[in-house]
N, C-alpha and C. Protein backbone atom coordinates (compact mmCIF):
# COMPACT_ATOMS: atom_id res chain seq x y z
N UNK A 1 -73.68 -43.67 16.93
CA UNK A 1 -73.24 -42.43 16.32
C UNK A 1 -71.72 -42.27 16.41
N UNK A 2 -70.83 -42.93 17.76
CA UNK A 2 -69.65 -42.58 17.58
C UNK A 2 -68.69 -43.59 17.18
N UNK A 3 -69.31 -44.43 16.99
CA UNK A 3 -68.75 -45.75 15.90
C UNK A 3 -69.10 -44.94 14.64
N UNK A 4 -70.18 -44.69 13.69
CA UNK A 4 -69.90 -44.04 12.71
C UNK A 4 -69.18 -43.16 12.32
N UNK A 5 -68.85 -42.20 13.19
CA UNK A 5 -68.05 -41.24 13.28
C UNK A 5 -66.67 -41.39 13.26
N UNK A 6 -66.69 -42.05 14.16
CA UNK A 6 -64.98 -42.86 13.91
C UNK A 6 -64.39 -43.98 13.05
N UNK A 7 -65.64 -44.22 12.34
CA UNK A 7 -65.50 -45.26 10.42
C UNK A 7 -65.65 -44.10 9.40
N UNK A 8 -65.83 -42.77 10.17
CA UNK A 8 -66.02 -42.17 8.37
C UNK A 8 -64.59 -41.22 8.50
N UNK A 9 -64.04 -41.45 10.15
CA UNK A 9 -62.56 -40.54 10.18
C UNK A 9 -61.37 -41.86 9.59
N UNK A 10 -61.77 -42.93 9.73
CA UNK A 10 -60.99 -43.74 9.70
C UNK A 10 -60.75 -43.74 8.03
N UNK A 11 -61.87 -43.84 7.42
CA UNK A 11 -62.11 -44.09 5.99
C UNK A 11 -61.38 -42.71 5.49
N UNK A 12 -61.20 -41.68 6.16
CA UNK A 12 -60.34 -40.19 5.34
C UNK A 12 -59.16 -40.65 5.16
N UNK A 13 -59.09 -40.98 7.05
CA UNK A 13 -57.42 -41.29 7.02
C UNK A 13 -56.94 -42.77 6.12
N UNK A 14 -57.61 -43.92 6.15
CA UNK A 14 -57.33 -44.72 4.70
C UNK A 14 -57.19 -44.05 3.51
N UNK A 15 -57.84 -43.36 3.19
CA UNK A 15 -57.73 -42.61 1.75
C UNK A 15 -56.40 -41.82 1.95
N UNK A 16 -56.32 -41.14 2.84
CA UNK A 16 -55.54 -40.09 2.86
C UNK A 16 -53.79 -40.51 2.95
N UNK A 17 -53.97 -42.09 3.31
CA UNK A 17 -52.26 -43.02 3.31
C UNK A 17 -51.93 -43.25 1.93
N UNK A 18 -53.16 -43.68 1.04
CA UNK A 18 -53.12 -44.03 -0.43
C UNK A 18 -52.70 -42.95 -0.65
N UNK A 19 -52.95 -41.89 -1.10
CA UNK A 19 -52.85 -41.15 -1.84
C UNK A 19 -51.44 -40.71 -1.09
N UNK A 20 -50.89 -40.33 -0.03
CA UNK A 20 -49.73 -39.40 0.11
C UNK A 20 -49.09 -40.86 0.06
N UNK A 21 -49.15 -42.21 -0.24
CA UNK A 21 -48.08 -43.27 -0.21
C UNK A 21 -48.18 -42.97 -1.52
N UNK A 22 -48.92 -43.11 -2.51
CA UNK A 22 -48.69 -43.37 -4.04
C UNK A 22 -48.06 -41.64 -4.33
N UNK A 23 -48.47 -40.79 -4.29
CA UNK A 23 -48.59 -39.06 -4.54
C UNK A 23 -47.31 -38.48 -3.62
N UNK A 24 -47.18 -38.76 -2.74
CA UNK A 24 -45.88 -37.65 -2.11
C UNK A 24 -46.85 -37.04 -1.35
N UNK A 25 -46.26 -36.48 -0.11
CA UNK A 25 -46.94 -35.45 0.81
C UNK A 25 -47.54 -33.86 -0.43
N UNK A 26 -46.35 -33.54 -1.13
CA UNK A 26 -46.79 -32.11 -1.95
C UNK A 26 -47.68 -32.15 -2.81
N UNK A 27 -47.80 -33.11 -3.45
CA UNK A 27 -48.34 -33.34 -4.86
C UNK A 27 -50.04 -33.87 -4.32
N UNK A 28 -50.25 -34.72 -2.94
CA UNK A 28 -51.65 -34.89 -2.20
C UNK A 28 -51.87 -33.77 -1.79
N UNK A 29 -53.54 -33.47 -2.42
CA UNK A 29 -54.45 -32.73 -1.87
C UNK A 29 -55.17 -32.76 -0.72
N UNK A 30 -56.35 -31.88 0.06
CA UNK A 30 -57.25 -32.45 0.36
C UNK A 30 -58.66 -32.56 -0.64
N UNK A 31 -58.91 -31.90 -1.45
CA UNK A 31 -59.63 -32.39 -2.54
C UNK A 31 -59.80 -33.58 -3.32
N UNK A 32 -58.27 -33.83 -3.23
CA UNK A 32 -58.33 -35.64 -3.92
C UNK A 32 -58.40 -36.07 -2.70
N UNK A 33 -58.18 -36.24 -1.54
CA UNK A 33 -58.52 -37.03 -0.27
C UNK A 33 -60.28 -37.46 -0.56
N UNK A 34 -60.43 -36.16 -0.31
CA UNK A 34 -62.52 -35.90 0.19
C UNK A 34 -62.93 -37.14 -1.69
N UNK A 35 -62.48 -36.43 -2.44
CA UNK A 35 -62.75 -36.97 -3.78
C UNK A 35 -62.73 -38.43 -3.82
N UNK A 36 -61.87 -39.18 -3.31
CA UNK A 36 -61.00 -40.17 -3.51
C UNK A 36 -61.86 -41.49 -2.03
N UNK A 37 -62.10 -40.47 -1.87
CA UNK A 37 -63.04 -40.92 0.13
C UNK A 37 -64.36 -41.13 -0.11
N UNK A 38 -65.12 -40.73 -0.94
CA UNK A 38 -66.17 -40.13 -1.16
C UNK A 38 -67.57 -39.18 0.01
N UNK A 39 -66.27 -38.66 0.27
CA UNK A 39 -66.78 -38.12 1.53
C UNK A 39 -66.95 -36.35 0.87
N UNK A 40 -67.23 -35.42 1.76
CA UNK A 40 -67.59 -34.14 1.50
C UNK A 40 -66.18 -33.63 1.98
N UNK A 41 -65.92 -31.93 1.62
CA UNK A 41 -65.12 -31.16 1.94
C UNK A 41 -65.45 -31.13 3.54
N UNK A 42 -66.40 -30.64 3.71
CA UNK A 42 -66.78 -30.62 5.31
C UNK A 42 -66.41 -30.82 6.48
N UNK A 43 -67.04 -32.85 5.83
CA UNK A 43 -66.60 -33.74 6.71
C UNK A 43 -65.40 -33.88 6.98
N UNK A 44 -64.20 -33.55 6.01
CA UNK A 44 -62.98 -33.94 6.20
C UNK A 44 -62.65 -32.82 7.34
N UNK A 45 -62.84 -31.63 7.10
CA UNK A 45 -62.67 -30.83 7.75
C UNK A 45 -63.16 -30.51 9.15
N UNK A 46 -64.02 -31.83 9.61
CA UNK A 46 -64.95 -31.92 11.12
C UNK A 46 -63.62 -32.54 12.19
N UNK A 47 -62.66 -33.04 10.89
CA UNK A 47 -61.86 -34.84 11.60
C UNK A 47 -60.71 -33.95 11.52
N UNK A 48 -60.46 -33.02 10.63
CA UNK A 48 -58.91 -32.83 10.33
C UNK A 48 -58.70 -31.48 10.10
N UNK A 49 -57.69 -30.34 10.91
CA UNK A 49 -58.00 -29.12 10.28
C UNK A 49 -56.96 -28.94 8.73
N UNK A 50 -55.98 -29.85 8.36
CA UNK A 50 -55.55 -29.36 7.63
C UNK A 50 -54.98 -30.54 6.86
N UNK A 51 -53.93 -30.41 5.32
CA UNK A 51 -53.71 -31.68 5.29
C UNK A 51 -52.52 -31.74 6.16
N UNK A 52 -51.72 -31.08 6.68
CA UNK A 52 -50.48 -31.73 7.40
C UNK A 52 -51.25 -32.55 9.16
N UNK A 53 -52.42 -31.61 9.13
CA UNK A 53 -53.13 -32.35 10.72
C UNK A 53 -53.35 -34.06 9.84
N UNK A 54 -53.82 -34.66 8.91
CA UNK A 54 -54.40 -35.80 8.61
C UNK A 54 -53.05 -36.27 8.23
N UNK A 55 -51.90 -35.84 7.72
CA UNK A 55 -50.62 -36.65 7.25
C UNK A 55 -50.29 -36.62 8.90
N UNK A 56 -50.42 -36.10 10.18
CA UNK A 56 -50.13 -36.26 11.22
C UNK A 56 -50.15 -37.35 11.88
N UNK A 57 -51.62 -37.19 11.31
CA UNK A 57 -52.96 -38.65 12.09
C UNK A 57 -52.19 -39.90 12.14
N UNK A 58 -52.18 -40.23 10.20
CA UNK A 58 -51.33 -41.70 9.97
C UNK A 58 -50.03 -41.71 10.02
N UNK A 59 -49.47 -40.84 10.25
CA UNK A 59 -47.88 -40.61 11.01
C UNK A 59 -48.09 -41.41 12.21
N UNK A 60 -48.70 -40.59 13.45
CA UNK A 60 -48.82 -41.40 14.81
C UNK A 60 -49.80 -42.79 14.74
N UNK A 61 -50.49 -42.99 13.89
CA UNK A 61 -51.33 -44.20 13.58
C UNK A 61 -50.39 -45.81 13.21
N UNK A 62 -49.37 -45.20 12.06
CA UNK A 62 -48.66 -46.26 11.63
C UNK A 62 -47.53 -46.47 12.70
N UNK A 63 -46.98 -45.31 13.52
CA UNK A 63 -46.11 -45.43 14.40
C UNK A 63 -47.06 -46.33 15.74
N UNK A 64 -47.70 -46.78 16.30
CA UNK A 64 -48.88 -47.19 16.77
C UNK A 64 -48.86 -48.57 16.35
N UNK A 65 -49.13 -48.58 15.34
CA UNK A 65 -49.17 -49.89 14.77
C UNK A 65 -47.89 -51.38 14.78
N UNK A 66 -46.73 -50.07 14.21
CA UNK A 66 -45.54 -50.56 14.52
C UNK A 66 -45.32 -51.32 16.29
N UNK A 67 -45.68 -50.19 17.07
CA UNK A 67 -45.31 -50.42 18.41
C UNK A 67 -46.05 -52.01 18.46
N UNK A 68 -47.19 -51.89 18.19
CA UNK A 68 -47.78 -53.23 18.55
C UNK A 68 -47.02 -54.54 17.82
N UNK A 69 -47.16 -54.58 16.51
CA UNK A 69 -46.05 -55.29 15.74
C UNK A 69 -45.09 -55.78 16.58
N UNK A 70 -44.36 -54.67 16.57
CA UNK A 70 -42.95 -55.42 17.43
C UNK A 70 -43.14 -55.95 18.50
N UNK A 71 -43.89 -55.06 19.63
CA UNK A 71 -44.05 -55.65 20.90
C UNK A 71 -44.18 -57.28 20.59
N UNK A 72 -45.46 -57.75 19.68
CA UNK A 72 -46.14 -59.30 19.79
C UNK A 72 -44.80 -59.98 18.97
N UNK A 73 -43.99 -59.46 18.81
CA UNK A 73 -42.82 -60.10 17.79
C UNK A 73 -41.82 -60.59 18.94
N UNK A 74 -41.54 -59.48 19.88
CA UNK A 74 -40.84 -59.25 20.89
C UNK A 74 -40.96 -60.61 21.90
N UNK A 75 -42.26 -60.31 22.30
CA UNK A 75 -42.84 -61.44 22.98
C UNK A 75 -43.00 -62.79 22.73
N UNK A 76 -43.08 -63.18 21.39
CA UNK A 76 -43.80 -64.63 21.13
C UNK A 76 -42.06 -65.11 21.02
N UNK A 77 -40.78 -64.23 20.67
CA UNK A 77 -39.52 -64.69 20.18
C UNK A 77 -38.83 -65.31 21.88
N UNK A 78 -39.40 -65.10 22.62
CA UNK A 78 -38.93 -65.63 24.49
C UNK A 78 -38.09 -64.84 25.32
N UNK A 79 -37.22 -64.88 25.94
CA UNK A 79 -36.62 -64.22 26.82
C UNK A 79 -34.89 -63.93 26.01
N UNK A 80 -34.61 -65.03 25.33
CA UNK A 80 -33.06 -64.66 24.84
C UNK A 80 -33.11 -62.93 24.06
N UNK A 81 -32.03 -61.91 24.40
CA UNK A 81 -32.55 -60.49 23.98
C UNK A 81 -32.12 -60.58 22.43
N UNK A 82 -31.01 -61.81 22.13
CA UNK A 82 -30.73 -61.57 21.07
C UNK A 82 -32.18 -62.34 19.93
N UNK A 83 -32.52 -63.33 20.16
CA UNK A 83 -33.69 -63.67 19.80
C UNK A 83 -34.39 -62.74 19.52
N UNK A 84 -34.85 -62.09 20.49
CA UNK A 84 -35.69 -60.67 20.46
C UNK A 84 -35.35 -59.97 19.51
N UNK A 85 -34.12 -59.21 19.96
CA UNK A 85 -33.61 -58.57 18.44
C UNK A 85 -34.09 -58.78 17.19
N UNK A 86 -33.53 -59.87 16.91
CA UNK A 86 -33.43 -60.66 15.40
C UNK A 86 -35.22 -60.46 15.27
N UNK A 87 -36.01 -60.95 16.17
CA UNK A 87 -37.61 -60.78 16.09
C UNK A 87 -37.98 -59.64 15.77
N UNK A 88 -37.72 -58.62 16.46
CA UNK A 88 -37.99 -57.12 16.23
C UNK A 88 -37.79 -56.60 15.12
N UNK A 89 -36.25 -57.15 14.23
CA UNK A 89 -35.85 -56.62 12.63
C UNK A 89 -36.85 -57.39 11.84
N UNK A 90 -36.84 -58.75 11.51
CA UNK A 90 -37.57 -59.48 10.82
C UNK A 90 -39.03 -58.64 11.14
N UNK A 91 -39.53 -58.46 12.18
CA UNK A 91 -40.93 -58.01 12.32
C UNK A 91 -41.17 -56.54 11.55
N UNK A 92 -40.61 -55.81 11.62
CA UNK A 92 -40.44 -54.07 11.32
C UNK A 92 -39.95 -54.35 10.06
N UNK A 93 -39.38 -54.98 9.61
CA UNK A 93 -38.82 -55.06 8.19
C UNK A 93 -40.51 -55.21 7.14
N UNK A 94 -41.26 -56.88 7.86
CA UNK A 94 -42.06 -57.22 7.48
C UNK A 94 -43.12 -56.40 7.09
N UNK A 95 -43.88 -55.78 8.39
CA UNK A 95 -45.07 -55.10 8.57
C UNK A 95 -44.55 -53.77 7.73
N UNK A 96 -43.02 -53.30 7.53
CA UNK A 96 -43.45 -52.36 6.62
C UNK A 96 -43.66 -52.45 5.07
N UNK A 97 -43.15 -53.58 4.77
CA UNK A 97 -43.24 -54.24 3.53
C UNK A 97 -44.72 -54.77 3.39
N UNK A 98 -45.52 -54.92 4.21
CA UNK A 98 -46.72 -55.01 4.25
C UNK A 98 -47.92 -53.89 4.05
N UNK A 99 -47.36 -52.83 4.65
CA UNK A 99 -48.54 -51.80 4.59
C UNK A 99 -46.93 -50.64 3.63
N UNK A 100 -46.89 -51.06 2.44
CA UNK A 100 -45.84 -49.77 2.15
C UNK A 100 -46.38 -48.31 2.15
N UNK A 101 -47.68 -48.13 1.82
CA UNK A 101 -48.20 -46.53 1.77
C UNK A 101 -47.33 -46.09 2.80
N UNK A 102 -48.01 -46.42 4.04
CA UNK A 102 -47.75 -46.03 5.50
C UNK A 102 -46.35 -46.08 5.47
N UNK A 103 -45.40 -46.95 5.24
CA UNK A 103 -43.84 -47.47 5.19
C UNK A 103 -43.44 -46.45 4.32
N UNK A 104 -43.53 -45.71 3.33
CA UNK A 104 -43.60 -44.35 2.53
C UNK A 104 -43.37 -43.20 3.15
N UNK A 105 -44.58 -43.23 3.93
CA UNK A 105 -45.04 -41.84 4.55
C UNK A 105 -44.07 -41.57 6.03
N UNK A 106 -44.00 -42.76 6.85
CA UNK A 106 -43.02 -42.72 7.71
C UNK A 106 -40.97 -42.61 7.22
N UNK A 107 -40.68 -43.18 6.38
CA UNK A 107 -39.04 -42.87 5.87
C UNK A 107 -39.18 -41.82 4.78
N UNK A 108 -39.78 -42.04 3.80
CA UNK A 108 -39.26 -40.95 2.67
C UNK A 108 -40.38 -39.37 2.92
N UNK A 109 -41.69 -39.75 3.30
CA UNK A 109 -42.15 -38.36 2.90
C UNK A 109 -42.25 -37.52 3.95
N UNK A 110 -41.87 -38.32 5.30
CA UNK A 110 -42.23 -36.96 6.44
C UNK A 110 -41.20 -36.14 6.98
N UNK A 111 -40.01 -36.57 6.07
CA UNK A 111 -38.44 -36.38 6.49
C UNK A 111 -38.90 -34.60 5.96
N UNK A 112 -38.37 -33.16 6.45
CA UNK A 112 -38.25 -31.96 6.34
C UNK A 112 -39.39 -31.53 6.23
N UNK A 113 -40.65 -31.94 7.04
CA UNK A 113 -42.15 -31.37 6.11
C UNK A 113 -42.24 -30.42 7.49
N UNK A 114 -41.67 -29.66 8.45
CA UNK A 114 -41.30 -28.45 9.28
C UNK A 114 -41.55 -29.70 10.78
N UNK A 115 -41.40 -29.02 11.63
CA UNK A 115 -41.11 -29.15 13.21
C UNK A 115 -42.39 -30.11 13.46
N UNK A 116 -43.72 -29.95 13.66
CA UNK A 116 -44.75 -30.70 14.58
C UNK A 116 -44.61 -32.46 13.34
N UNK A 117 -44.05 -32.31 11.89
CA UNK A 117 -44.02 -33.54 11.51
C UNK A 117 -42.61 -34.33 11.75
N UNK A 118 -42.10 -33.86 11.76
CA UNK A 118 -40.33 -33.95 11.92
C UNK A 118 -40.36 -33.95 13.09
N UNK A 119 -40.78 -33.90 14.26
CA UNK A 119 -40.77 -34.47 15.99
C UNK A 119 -41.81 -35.56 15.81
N UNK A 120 -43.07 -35.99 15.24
CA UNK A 120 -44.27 -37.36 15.26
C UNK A 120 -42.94 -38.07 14.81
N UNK A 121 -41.65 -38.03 13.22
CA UNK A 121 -41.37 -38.79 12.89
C UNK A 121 -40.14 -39.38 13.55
N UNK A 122 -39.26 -38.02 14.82
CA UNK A 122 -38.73 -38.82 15.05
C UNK A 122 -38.83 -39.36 16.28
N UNK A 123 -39.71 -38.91 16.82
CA UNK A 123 -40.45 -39.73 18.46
C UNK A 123 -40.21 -41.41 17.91
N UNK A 124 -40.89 -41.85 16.38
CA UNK A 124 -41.61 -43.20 15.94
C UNK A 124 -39.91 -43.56 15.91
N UNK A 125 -38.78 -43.10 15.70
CA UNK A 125 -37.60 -43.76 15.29
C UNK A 125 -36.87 -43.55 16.37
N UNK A 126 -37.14 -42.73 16.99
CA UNK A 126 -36.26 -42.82 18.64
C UNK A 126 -36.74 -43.31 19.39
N UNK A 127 -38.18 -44.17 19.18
CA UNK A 127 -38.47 -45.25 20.01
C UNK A 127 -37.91 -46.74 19.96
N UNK A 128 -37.65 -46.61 18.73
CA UNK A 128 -37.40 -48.22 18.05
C UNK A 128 -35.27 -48.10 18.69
N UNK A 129 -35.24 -47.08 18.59
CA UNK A 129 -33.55 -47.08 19.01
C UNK A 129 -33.66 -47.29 20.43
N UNK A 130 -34.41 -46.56 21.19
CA UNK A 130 -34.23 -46.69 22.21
C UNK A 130 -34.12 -48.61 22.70
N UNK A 131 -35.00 -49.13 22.20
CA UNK A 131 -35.47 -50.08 22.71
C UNK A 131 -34.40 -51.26 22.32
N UNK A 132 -33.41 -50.75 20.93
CA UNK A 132 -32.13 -51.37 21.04
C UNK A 132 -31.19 -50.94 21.75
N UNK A 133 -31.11 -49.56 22.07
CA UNK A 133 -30.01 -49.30 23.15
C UNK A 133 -30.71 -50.21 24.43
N UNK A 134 -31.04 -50.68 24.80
CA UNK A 134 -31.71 -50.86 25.93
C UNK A 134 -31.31 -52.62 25.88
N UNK A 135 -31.60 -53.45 24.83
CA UNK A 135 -31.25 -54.84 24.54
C UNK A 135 -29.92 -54.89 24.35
N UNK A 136 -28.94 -53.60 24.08
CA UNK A 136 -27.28 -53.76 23.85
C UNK A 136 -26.99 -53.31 24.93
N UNK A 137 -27.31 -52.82 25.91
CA UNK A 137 -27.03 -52.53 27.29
C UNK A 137 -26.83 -53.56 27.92
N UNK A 138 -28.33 -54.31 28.09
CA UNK A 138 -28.51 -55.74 28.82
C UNK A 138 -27.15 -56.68 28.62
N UNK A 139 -27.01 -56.58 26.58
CA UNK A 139 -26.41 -57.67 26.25
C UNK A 139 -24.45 -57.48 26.56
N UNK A 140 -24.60 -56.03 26.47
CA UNK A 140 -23.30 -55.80 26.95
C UNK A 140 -22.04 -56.59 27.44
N UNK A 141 -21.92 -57.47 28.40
CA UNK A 141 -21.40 -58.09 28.82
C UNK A 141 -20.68 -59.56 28.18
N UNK A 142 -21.42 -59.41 26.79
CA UNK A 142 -21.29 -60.62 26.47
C UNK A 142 -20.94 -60.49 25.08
N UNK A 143 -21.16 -58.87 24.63
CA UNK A 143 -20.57 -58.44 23.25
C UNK A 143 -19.34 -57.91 23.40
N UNK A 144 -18.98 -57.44 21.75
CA UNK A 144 -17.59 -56.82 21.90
C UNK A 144 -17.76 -55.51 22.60
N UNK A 145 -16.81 -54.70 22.64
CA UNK A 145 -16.91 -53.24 23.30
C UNK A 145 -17.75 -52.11 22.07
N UNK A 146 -18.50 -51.62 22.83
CA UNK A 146 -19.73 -50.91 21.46
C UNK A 146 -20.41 -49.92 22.33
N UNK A 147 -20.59 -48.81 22.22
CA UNK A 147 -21.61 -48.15 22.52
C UNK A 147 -23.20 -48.02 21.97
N UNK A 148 -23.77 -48.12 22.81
CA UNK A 148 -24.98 -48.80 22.71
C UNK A 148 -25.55 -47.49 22.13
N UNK A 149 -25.67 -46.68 22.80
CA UNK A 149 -26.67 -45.38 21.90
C UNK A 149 -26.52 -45.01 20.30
N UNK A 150 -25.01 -45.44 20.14
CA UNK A 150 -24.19 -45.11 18.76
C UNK A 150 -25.01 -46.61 17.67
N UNK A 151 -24.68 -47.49 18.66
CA UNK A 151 -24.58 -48.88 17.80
C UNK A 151 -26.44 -49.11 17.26
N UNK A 152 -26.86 -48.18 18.43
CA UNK A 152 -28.73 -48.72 18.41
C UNK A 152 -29.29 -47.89 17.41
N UNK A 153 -28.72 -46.67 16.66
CA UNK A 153 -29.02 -45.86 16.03
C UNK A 153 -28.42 -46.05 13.85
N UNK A 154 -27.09 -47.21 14.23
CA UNK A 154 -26.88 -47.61 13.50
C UNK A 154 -27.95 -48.85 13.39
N UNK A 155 -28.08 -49.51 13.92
CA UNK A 155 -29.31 -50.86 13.96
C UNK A 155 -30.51 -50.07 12.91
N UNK A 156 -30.67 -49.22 13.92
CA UNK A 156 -32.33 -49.10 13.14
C UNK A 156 -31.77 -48.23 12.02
N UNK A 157 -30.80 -47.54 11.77
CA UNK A 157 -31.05 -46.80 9.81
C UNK A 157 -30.38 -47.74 9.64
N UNK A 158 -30.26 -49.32 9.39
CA UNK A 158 -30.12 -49.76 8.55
C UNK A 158 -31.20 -50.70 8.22
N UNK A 159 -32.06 -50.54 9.26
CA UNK A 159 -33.60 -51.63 9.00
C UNK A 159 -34.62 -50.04 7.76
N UNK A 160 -34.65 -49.07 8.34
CA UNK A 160 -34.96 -48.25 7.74
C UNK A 160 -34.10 -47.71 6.13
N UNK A 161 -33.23 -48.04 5.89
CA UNK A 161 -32.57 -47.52 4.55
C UNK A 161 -32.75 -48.64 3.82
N UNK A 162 -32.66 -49.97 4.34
CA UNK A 162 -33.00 -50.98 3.69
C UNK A 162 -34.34 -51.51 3.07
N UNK A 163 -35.89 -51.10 4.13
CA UNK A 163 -36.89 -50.71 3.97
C UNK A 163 -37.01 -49.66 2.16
N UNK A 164 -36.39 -49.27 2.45
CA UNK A 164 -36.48 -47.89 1.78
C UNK A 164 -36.16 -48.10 0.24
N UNK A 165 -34.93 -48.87 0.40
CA UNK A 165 -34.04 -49.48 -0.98
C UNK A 165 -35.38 -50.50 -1.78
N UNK A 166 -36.02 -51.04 -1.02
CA UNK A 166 -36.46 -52.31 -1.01
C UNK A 166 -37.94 -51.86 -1.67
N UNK A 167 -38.17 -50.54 -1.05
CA UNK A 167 -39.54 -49.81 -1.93
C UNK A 167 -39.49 -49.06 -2.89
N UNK A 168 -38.04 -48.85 -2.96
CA UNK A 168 -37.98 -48.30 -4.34
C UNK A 168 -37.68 -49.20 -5.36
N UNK A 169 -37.71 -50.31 -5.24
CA UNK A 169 -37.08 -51.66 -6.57
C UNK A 169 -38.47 -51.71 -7.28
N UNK A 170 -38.19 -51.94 -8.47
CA UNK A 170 -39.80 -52.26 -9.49
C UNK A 170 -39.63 -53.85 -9.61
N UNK A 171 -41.09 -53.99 -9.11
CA UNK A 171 -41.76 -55.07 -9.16
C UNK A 171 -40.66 -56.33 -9.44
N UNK A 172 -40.70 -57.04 -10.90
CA UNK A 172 -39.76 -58.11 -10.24
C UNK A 172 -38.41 -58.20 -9.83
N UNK A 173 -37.94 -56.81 -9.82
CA UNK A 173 -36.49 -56.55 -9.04
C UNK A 173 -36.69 -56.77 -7.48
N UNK A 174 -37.88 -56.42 -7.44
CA UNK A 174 -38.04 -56.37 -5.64
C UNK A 174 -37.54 -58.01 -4.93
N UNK A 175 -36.32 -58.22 -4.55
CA UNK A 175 -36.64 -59.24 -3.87
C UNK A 175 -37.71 -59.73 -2.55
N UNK A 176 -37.89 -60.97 -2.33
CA UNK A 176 -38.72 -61.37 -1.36
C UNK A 176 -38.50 -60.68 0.55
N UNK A 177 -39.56 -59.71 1.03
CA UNK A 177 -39.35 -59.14 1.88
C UNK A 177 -38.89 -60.46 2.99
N UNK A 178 -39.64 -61.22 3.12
CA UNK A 178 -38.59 -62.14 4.13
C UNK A 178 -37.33 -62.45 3.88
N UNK A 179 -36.52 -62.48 2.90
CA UNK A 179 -35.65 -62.31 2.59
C UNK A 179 -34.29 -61.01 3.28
N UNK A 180 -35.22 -60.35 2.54
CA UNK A 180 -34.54 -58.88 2.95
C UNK A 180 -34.61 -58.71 4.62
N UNK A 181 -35.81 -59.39 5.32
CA UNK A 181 -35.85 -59.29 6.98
C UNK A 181 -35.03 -59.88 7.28
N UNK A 182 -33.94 -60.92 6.75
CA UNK A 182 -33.29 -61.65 7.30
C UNK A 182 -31.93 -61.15 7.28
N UNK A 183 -31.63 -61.06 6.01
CA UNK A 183 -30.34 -60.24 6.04
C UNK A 183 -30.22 -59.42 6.91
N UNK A 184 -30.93 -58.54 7.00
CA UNK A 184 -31.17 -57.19 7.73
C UNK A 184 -30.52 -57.90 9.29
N UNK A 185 -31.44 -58.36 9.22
CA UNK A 185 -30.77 -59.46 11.09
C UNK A 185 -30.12 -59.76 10.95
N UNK A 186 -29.51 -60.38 10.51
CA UNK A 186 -28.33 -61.18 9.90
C UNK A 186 -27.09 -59.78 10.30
N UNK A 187 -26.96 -58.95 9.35
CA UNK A 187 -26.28 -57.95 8.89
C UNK A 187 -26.06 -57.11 10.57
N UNK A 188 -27.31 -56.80 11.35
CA UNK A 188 -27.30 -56.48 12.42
C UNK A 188 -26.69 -56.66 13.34
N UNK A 189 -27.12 -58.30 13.37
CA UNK A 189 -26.32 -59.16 14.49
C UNK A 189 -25.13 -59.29 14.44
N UNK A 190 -24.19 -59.28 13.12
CA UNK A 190 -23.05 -59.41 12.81
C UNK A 190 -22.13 -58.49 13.23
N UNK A 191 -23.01 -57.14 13.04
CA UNK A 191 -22.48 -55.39 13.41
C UNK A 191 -22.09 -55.11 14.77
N UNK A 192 -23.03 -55.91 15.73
CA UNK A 192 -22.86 -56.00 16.78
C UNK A 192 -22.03 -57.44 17.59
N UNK A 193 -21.32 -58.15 17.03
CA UNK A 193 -20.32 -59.12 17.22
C UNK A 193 -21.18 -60.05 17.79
N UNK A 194 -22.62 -60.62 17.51
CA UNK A 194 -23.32 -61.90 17.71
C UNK A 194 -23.63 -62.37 17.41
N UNK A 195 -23.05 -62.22 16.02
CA UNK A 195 -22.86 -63.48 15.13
C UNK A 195 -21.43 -63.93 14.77
């Protein structure tokens, strides 16, 4: 029963990424959710009290996802931090170019939607900084002179604006997302004098 239960919340919240990735947070219902789900008004309403509670859900869901992403990116790249680095952009670049609904819903649509979405979105982006202030700290010693809180905040809006550029290109304008992960590192590493 609570395996079903948690495949028919899962199946809202799938529906519910499509539609606010393709639709915009304003323009998604919960009627086209339940519609679109083939689920009941009800049910949606057993899992979710509202639509900003279910745009919540896959807010902290895709932020979640991310964490794992990087972490196994983090890890399999070895102990060098700059390695790491470069792993972490290429990885976050990737996985959002992979799931774009979600990659949507986290940069362009949760930006001003009031306070409880605008703190989920920026917990998910002041984690990813943190974790470069934290690798330009370490690396400190061996870069140019940089402040790390300043420099880690530039790192990630430019993995994120680039993301962003990169989802708005039509189809065969879009260049190849590995591509774009690389530059991005590339561009990074350079910003920070290690390359």
């Amino acid at each position: 029963m609570a395996l079903r239960k948690e495949a028919h919340r899962t199946k809202l919240l799938d529906t519910a990424v499509r539609i606010f990735g393709k639709r915009g947070y304003h323009a998604a219902t919960v009627p086209m959710i339940v519609r679109a789900s083939g689920s009941s008004t009800g049910s949606f309403y057993f899992y979710f009290r509202n639509k900003e509670d279910v745009f919540a859900a896959a807010l902290q869901r895709f932020g979640e996802r991310i964490a794992e992403a990087l972490n196994a990116a983090i890890a399999a790249a070895g102990e060098n931090p700059l390695h790491q680095m470069r792993a972490a952009v290429e990885r976050l670049v990737l996985f959002m170019a992979e799931n774009p609904d979600e990659a949507r819903i986290l940069i362009v649509e949760s930006s001003g939607l009031g306070p409880r979405l605008e703190q989920l979105r920026r917990k998910i982006v002041h984690s990813h900084a943190r974790s470069v202030e934290r690798a330009l700290a370490q690396l400190r010693p061996t870069l140019p002179p940089l402040d790390p809180a300043l420099m880690s905040r530039c790192w990630v809006g430019s993995v994120y604006e680039s993301v962003f550029h990169w989802l708005e290109q039509v189809g065969g304008r879009r260049q190849p997302a590995k591509k774009v992960a690389s530059a991005v590192a590339d561009f990074n590493l350079r910003g920070i004098g290690a390359l």
